[in-house]
C-alpha atoms as a PDB file:
ATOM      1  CA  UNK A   1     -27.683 -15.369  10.582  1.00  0.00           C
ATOM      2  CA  UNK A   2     -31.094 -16.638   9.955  1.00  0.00           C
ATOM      3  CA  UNK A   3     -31.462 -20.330  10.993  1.00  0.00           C
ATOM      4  CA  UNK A   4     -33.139 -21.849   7.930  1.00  0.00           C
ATOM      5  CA  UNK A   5     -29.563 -20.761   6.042  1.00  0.00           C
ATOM      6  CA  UNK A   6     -27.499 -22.692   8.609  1.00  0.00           C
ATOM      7  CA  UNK A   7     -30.147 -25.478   8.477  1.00  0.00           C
ATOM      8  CA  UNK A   8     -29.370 -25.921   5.251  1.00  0.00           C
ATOM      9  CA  UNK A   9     -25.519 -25.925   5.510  1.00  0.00           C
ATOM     10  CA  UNK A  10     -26.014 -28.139   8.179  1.00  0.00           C
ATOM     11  CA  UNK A  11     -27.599 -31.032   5.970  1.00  0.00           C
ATOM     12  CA  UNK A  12     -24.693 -30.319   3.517  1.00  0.00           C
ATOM     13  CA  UNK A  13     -22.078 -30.696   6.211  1.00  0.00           C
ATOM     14  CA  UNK A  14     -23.783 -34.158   7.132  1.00  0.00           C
ATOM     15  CA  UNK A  15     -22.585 -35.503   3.609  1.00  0.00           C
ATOM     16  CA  UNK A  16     -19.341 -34.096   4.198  1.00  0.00           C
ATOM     17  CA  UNK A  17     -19.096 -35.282   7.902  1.00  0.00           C
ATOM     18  CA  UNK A  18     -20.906 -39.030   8.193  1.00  0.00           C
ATOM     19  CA  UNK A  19     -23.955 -39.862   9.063  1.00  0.00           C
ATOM     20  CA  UNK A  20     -23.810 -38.261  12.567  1.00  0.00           C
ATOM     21  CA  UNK A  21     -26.470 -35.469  12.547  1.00  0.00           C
ATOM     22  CA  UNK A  22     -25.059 -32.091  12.694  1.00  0.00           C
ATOM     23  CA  UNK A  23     -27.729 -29.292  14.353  1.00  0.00           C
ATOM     24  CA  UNK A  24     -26.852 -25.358  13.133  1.00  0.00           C
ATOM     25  CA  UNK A  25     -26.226 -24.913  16.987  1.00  0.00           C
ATOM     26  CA  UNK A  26     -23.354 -27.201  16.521  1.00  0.00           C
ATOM     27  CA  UNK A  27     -22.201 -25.379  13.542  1.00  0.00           C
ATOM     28  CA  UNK A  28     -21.886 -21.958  14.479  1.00  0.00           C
ATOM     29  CA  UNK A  29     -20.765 -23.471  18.306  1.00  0.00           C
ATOM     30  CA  UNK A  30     -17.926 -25.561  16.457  1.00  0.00           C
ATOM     31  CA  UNK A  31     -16.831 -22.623  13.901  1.00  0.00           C
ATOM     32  CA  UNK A  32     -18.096 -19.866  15.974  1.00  0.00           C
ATOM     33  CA  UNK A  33     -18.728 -18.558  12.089  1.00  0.00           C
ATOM     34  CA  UNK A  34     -21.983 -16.955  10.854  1.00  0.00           C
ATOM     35  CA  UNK A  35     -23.277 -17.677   7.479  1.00  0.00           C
ATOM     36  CA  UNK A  36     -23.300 -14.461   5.566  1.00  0.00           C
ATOM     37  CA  UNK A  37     -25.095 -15.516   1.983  1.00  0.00           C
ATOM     38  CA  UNK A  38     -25.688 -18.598   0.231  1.00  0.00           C
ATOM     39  CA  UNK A  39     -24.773 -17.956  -3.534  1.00  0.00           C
ATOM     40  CA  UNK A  40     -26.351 -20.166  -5.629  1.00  0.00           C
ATOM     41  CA  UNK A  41     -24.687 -21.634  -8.732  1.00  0.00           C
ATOM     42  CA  UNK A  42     -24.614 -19.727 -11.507  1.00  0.00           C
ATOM     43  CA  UNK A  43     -25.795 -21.179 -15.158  1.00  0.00           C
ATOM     44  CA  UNK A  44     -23.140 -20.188 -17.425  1.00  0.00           C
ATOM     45  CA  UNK A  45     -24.705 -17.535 -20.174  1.00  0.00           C
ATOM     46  CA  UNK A  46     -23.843 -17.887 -23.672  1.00  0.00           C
ATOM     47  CA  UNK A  47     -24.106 -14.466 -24.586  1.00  0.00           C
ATOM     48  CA  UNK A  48     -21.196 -13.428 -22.458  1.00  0.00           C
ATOM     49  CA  UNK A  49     -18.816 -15.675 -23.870  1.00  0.00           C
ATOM     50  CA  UNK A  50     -19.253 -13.561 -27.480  1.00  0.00           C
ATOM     51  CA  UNK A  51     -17.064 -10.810 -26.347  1.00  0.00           C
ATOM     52  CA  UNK A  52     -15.188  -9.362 -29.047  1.00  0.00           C
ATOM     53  CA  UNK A  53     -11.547  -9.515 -29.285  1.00  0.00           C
ATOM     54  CA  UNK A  54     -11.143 -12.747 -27.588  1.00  0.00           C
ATOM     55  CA  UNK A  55      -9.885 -15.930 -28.940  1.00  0.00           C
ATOM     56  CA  UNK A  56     -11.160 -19.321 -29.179  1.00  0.00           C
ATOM     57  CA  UNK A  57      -8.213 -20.858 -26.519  1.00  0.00           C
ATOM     58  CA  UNK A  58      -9.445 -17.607 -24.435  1.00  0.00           C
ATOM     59  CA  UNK A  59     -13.284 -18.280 -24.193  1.00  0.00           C
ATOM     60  CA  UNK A  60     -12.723 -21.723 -23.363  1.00  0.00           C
ATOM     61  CA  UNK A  61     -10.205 -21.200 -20.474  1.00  0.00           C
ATOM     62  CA  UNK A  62     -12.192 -18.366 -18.935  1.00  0.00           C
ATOM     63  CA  UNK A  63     -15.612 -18.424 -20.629  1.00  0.00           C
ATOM     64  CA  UNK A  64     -17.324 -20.145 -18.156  1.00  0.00           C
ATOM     65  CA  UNK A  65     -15.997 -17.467 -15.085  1.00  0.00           C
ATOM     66  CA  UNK A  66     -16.862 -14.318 -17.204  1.00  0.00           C
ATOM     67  CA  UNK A  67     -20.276 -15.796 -18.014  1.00  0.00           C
ATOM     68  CA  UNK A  68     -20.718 -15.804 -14.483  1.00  0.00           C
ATOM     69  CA  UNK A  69     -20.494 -11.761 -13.638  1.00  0.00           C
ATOM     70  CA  UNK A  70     -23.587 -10.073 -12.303  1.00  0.00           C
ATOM     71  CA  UNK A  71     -23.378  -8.234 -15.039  1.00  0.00           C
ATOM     72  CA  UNK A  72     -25.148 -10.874 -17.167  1.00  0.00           C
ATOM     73  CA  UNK A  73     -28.038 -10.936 -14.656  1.00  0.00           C
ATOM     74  CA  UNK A  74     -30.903  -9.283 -14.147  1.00  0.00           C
ATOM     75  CA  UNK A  75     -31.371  -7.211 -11.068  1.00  0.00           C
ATOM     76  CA  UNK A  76     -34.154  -9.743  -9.824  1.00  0.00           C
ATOM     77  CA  UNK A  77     -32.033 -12.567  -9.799  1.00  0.00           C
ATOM     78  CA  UNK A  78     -31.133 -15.159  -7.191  1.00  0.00           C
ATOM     79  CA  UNK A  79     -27.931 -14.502  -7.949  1.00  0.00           C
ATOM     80  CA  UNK A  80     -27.994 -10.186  -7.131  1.00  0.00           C
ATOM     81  CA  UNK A  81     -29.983 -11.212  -4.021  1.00  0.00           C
ATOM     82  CA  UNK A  82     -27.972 -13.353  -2.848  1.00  0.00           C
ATOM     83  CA  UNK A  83     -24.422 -10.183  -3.283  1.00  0.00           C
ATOM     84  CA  UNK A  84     -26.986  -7.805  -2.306  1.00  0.00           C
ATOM     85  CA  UNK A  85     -27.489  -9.761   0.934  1.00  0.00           C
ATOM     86  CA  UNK A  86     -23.806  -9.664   1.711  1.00  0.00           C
ATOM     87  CA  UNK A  87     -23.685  -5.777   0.471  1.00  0.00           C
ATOM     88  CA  UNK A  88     -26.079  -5.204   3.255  1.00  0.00           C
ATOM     89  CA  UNK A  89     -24.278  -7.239   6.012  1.00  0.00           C
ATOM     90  CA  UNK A  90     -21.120  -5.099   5.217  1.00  0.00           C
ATOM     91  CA  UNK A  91     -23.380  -1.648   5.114  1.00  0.00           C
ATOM     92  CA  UNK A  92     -25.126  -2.239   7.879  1.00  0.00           C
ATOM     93  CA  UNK A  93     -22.988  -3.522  10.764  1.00  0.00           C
ATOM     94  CA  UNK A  94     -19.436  -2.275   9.058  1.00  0.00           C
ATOM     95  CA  UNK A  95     -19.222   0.764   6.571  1.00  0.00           C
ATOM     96  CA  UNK A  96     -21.096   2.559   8.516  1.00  0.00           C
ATOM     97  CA  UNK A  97     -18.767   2.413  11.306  1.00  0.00           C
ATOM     98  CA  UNK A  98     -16.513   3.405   8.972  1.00  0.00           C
ATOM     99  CA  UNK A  99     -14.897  -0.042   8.451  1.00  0.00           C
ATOM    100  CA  UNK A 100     -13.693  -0.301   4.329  1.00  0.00           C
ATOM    101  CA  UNK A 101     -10.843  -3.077   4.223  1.00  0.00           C
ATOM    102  CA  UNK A 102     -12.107  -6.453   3.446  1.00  0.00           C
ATOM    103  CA  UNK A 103      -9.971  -9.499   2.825  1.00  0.00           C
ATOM    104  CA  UNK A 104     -11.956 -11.891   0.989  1.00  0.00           C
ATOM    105  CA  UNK A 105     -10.077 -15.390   1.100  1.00  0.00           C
ATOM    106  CA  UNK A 106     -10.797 -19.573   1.749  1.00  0.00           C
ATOM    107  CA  UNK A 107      -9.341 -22.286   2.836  1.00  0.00           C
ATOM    108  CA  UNK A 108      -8.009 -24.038  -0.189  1.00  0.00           C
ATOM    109  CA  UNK A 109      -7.595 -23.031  -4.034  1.00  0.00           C
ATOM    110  CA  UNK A 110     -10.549 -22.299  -5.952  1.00  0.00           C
ATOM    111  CA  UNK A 111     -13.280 -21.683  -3.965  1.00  0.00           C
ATOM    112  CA  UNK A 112     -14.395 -19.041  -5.517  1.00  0.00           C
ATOM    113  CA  UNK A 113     -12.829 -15.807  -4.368  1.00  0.00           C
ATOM    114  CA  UNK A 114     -12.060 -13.980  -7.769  1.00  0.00           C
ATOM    115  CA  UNK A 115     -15.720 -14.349  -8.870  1.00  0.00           C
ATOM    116  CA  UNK A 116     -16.782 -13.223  -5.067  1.00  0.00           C
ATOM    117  CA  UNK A 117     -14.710 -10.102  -5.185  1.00  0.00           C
ATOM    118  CA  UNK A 118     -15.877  -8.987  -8.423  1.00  0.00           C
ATOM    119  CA  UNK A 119     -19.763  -9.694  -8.371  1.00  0.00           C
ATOM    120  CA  UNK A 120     -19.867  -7.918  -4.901  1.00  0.00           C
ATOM    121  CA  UNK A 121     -18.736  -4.778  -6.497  1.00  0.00           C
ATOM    122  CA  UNK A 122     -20.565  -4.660  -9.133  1.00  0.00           C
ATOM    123  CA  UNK A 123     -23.549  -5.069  -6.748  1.00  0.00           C
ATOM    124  CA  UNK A 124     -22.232  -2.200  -4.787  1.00  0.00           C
ATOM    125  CA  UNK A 125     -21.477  -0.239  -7.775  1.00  0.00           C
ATOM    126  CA  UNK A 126     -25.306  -0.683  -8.661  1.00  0.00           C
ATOM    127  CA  UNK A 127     -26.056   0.809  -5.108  1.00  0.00           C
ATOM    128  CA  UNK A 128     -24.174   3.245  -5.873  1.00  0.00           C
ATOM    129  CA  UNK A 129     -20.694   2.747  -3.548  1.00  0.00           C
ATOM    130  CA  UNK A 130     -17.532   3.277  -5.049  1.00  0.00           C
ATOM    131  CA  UNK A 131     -15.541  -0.080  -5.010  1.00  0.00           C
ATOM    132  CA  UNK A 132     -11.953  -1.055  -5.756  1.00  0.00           C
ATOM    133  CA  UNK A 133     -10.913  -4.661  -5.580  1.00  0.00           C
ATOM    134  CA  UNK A 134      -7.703  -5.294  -4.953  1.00  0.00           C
ATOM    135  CA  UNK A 135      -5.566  -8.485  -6.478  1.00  0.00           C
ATOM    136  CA  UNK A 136      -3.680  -9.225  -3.091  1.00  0.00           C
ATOM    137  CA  UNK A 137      -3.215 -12.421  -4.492  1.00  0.00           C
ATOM    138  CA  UNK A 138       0.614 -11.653  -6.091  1.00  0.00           C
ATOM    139  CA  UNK A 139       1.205 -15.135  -6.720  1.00  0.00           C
ATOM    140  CA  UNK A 140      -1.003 -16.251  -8.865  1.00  0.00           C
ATOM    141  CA  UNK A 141      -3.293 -13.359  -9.753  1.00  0.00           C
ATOM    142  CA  UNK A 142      -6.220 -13.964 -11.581  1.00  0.00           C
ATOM    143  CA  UNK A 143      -8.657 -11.378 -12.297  1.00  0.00           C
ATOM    144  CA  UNK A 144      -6.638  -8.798 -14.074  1.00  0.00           C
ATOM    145  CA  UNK A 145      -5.916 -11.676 -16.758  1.00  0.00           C
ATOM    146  CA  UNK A 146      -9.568 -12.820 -16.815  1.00  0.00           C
ATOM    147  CA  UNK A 147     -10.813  -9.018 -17.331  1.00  0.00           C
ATOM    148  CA  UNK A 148      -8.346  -8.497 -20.025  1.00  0.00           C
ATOM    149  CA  UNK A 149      -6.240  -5.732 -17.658  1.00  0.00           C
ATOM    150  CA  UNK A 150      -2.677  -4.756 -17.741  1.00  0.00           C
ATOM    151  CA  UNK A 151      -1.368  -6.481 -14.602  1.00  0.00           C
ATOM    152  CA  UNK A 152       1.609  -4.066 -14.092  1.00  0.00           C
ATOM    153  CA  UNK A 153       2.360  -1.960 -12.857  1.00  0.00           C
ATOM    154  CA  UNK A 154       0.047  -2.850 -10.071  1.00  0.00           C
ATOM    155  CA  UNK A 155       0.030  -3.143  -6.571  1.00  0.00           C
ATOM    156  CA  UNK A 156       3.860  -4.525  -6.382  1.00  0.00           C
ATOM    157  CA  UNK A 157       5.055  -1.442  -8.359  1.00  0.00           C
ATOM    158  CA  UNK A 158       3.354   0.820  -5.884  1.00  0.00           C
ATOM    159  CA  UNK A 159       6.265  -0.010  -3.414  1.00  0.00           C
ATOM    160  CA  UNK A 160       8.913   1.102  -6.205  1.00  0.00           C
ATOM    161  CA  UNK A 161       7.621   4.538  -7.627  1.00  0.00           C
ATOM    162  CA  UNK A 162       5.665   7.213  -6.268  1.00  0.00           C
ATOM    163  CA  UNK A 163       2.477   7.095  -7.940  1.00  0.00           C
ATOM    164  CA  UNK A 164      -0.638   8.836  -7.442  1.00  0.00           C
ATOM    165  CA  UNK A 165      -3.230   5.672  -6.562  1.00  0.00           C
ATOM    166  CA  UNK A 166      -5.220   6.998  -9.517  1.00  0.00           C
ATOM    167  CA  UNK A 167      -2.538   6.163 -11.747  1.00  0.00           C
ATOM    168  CA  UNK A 168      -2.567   1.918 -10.478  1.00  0.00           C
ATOM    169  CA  UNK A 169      -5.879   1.633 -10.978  1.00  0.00           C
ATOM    170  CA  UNK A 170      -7.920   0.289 -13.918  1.00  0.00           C
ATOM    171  CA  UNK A 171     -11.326   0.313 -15.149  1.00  0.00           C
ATOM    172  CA  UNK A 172     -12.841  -2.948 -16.096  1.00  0.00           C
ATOM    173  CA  UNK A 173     -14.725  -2.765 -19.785  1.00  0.00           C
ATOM    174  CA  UNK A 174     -15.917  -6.189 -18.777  1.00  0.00           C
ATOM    175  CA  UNK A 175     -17.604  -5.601 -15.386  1.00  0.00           C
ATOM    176  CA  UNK A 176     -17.540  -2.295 -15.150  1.00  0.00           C
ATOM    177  CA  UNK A 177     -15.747  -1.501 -11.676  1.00  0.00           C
ATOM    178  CA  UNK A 178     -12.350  -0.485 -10.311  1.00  0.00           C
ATOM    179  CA  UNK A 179      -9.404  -2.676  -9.952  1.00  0.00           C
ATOM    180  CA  UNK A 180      -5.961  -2.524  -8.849  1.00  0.00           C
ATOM    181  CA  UNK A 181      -3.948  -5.008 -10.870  1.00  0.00           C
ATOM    182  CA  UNK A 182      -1.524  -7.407  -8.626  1.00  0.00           C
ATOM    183  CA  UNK A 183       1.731  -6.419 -10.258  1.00  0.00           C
ATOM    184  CA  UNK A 184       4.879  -8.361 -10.991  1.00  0.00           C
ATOM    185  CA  UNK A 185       4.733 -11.453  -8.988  1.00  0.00           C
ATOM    186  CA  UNK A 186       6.604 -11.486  -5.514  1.00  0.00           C
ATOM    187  CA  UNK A 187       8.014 -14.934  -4.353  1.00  0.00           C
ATOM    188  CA  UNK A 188       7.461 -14.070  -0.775  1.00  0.00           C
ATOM    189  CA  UNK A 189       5.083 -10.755   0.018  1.00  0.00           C
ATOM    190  CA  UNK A 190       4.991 -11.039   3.601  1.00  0.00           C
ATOM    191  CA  UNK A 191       7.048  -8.346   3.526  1.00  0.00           C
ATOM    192  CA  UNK A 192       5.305  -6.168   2.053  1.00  0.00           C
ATOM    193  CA  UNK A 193       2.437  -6.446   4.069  1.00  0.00           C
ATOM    194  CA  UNK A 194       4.588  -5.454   7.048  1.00  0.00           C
ATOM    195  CA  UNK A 195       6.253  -1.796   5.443  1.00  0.00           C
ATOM    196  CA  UNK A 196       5.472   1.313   6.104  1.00  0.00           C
ATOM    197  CA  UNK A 197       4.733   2.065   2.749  1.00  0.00           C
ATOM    198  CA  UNK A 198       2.057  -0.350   2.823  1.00  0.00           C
ATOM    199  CA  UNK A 199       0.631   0.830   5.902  1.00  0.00           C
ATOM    200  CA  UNK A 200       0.195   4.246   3.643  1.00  0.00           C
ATOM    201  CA  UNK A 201      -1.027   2.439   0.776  1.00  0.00           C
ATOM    202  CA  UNK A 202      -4.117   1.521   2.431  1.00  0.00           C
ATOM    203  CA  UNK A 203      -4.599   5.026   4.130  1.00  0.00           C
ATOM    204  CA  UNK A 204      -4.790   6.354   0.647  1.00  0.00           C
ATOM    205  CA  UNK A 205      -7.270   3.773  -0.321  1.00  0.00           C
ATOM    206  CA  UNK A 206      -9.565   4.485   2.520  1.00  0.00           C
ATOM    207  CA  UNK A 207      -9.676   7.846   1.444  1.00  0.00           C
ATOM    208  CA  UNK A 208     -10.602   7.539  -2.232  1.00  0.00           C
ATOM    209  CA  UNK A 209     -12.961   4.077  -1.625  1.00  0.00           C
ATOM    210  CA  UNK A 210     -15.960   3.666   0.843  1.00  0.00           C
ATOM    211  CA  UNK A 211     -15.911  -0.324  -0.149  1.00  0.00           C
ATOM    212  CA  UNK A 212     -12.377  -2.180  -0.554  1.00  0.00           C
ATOM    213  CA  UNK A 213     -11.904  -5.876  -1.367  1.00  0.00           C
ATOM    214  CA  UNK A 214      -9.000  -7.232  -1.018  1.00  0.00           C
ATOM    215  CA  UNK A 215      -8.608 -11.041  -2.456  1.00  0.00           C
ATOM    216  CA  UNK A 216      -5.865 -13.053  -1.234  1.00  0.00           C
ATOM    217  CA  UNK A 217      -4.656 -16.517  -1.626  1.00  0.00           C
ATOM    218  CA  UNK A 218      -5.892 -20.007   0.383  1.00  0.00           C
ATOM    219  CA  UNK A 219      -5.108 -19.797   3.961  1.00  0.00           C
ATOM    220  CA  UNK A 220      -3.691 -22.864   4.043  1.00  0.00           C
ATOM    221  CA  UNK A 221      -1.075 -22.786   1.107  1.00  0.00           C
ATOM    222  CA  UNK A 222       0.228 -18.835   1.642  1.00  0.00           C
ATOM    223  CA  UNK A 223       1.208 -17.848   5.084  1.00  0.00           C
ATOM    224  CA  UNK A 224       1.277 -14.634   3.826  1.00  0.00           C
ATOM    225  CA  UNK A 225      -2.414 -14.370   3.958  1.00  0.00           C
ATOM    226  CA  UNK A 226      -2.572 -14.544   7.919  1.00  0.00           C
ATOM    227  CA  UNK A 227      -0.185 -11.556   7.974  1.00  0.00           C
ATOM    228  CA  UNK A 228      -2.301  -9.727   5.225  1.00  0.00           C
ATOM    229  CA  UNK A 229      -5.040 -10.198   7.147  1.00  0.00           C
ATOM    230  CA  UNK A 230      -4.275  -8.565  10.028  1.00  0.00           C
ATOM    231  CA  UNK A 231      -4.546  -5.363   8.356  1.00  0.00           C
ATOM    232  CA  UNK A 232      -8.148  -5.262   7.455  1.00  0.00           C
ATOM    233  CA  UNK A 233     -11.121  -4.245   9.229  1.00  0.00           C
ATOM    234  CA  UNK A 234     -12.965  -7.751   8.507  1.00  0.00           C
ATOM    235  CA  UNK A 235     -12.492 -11.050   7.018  1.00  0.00           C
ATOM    236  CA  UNK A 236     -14.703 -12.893   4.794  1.00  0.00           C
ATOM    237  CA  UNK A 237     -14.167 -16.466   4.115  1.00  0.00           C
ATOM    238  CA  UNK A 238     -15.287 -17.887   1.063  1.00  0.00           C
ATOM    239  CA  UNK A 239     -16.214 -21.885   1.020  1.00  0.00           C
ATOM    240  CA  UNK A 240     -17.389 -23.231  -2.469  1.00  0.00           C
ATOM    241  CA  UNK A 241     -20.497 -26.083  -1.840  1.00  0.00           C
ATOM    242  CA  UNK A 242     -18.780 -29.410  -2.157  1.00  0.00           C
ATOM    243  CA  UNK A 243     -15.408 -28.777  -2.061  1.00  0.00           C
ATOM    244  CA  UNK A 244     -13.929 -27.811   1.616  1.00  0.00           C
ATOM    245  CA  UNK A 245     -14.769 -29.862   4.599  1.00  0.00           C
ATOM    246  CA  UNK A 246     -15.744 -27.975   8.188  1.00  0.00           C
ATOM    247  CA  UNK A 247     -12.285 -29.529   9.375  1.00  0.00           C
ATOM    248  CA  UNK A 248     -10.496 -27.552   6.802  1.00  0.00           C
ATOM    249  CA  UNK A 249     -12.807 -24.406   7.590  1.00  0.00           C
ATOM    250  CA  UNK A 250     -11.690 -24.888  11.240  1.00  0.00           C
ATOM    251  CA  UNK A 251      -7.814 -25.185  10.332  1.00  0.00           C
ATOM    252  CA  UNK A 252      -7.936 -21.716   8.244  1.00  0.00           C
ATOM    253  CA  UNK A 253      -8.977 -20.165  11.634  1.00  0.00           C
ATOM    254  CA  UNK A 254      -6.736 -21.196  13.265  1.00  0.00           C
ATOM    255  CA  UNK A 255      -4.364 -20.277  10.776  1.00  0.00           C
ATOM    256  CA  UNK A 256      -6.197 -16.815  10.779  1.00  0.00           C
ATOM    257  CA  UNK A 257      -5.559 -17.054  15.059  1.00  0.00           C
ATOM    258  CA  UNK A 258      -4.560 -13.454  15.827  1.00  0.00           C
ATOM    259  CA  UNK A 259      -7.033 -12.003  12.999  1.00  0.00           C
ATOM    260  CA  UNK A 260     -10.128 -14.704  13.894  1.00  0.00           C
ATOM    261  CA  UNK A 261     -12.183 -12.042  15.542  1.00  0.00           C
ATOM    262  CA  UNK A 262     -12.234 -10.118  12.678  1.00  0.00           C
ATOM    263  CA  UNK A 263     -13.604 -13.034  10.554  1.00  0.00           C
ATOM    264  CA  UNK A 264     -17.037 -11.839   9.729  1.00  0.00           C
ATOM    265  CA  UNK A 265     -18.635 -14.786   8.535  1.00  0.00           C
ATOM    266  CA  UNK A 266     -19.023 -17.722   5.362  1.00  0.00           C
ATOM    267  CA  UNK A 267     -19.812 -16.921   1.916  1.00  0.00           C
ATOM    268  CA  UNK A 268     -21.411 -20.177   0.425  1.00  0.00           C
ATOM    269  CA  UNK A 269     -20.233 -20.546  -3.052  1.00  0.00           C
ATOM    270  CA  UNK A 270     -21.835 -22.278  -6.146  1.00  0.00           C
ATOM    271  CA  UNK A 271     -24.624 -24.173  -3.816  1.00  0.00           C
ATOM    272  CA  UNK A 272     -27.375 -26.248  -5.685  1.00  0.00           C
ATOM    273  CA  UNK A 273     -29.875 -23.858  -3.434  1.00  0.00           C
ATOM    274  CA  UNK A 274     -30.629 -20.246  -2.552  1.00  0.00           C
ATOM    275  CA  UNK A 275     -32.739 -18.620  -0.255  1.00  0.00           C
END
């Protein structure tokens, strides 16, 4: 990744890390982890917290994440260029090698994945690529309720009825792309991750998507991730500016061990800067 990107997560680790001075040669020779975009923060926008239907308690819980969707920007933006520059990562060294799984996770809780997951397929859908995102998060799914979607029956209920794929998925009003609801929550999923039926799950996906997503929870709170991961053609891991330290980066790779080469890179999240 271009140097003047890690330069700049490099001052930003120096607050997080002391006063020792951290070079991007250090950075990417301690993580051995390119930095894919920096997305700046994102000014909340008043007009997308007017959406009709939704109540008072409902804006203020999730107003601030909905005013965030691309959808609210205009195609200009720092904010599209800085999706559009991860679009092209994944088109240029990965779909078109006919790679489509993606898990997009982070270290700890709210980093930022939901919001990740959704703008970069709405950026896709703009370049025309047909996108699902996928709530692999079963514990505590988020999207669905955010976009105002049925969460079952799901992804969970696709391992207790034959359904055609078509018939799990829904189409956001809100943002305007394909998603496949989490389900009813599982206590322990790892198991599902490891069927058969799964397995044929995501052969059925590859055929009707070009671009999956697939969010999952924190590396380090669901060892289920590491086993979810291990299915998909790349990794990307999401860090939110100011809240995860390169220690904690470092520990979700290791956590990530037998999937860490396909790791693609960091997603910057929320960062006072873009490029």
């Amino acid at each position: 990744m271009a140097l003047q990107l890690v330069s700049r997560i490099s001052s930003y680790l120096r607050q997080l890390n002391g006063p020792r001075a951290v070079t991007p040669e250090e950075i990417e020779g301690a993580l051995r982890l390119p930095v894919l975009t920096i997305i700046p923060h994102l000014e909340r926008r008043q007009d997308a917290l007017q959406t009709p239907g939704r109540k008072k308690r409902e804006i203020h819980l999730d107003g601030r994440w909905l005013s965030r969707l691309l959808t609210h920007f205009p195609e200009n933006s720092a904010a599209y260029a800085a999706y559009n520059a991860l679009l092209e990562e994944l088109k240029n060294f990965h779909l078109k090698q006919g790679r489509s799984l993606f898990l997009v996770t982070s270290p700890v809780a709210s980093e930022g994945t939901s919001l990740t997951c959704v703008n970069l397929a709405i950026a896709a859908s703009k370049k025309g690529i047909k996108t699902l995102v996928v709530e692999g998060h079963i514990r505590s799914p988020r999207i669905s309720m955010l976009l105002s979607l049925a969460l079952e029956p799901g992804l969970t209920g696709s391992f207790h009825r034959a359904s055609p794929i078509s018939s799990l998925v829904q189409k956001s009003s809100l943002a305007g792309i394909d998603i496949l609801p989490a389900g009813r929550p599982v206590e322990h999923p790892q198991s599902l991750w490891s069927s058969e039926k799964f397995e044929r799950l995501l052969e059925g996906l590859r055929k009707s998507y070009p671009l999956i997503l697939f969010e999952a929870g924190p590396v380090l709170l669901y060892p289920d991730t590491a086993v979810l991961a291990k299915k998909m053609d790349g990794i990307i891991l999401v860090h939110q500016f100011g809240r995860t330290s390169a220690e904690r980066i470092q520990k979700a790779l290791e956590k990530l061990n037998g999937s860490r080469e396909a790791v693609l890179g960091l997603v910057v999240n929320d960062a006072p800067f873009h490029h």
